[in-house]
Protein backbone atom coordinates (compact mmCIF):
# COMPACT_ATOMS: atom_id res chain seq x y z
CA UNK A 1 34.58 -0.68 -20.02
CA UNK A 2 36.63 -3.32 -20.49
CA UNK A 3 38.37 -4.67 -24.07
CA UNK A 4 36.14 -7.36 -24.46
CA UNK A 5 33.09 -5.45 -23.92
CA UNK A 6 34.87 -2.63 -26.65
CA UNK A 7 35.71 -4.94 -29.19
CA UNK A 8 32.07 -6.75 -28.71
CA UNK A 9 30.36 -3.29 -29.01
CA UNK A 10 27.91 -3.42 -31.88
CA UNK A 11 26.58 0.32 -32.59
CA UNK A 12 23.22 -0.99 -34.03
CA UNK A 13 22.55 -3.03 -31.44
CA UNK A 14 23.44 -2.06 -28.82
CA UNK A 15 22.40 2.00 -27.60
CA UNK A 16 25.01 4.83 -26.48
CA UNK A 17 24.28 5.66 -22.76
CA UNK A 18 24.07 9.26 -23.37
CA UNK A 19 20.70 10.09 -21.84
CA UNK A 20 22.20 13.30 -20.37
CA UNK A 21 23.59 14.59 -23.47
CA UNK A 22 20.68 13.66 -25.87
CA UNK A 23 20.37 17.32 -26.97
CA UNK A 24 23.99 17.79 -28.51
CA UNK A 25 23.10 15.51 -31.09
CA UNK A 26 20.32 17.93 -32.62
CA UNK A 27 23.09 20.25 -33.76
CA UNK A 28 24.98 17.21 -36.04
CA UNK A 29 21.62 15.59 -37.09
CA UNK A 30 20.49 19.15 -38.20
CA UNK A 31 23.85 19.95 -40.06
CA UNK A 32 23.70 16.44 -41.95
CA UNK A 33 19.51 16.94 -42.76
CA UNK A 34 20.65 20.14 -44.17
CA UNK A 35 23.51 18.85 -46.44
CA UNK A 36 21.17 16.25 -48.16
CA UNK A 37 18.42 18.27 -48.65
CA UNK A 38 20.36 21.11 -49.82
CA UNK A 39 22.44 18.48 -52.20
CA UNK A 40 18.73 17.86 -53.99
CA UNK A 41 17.64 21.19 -53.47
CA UNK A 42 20.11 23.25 -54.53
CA UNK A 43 20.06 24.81 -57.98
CA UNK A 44 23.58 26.79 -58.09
CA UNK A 45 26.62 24.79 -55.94
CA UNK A 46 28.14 27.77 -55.65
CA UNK A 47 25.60 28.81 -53.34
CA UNK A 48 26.10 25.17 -51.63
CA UNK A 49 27.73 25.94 -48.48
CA UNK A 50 25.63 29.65 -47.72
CA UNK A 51 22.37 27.37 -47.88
CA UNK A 52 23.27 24.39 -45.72
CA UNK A 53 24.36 27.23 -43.61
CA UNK A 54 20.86 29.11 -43.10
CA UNK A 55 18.87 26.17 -43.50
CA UNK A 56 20.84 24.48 -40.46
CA UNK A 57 20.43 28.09 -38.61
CA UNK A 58 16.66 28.25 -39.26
CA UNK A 59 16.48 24.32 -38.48
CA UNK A 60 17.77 25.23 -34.94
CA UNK A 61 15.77 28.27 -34.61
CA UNK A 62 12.83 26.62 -35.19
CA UNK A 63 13.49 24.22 -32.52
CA UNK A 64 14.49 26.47 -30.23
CA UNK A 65 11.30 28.41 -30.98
CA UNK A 66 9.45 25.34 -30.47
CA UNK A 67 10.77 24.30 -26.91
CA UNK A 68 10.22 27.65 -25.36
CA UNK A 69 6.34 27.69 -26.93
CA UNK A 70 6.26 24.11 -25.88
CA UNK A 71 7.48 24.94 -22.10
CA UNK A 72 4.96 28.12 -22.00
CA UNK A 73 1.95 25.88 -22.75
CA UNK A 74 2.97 23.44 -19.90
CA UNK A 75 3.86 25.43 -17.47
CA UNK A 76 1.38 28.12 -18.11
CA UNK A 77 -1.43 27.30 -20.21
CA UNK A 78 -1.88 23.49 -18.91
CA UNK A 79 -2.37 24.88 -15.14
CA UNK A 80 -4.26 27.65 -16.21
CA UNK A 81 -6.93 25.53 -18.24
CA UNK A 82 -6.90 22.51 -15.60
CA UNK A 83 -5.57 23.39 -12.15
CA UNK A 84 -4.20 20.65 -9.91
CA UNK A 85 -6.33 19.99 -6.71
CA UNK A 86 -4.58 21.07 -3.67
């Protein structure tokens, strides 16, 4: 990239080519949804950090657990209930 197409980068306007690394973002997006709703959520901020902590852990769990159900159903399930003609 040249320096007039870096100093004429608008991030809002114009979108990050990272197709191929779309899925590293989940971990900061997760992270920062934790830290605001813990901020609201939280009742002792002593207990601040521990929370954000498991909330981001059960965040990515649940994703994870989501994407392997997610892959079983369309590799599996999907063929089973409506084969493809051969």
């Amino acid at each position: 990239m040249s320096l007039i197409h870096a100093l004429a980068y608008t991030p809002f306007v114009d979108a990050l080519s990272i197709h191929e690394q779309w899925y590293l973002l989940i971990i900061p997006m997760s992270i920062l949804l934790a830290i605001g709703y813990k901020a609201i959520r939280c009742s002792n901020m002593k207990k601040y950090p521990r929370e954000v902590f498991v909330f981001t852990v059960q965040i990515l769990g649940g994703l994870l657990l989501l994407a392997i159900v997610f892959t079983l159903v369309v590799t599996v399930v999907i063929p089973m209930v409506a084969p493809m003609p051969s």
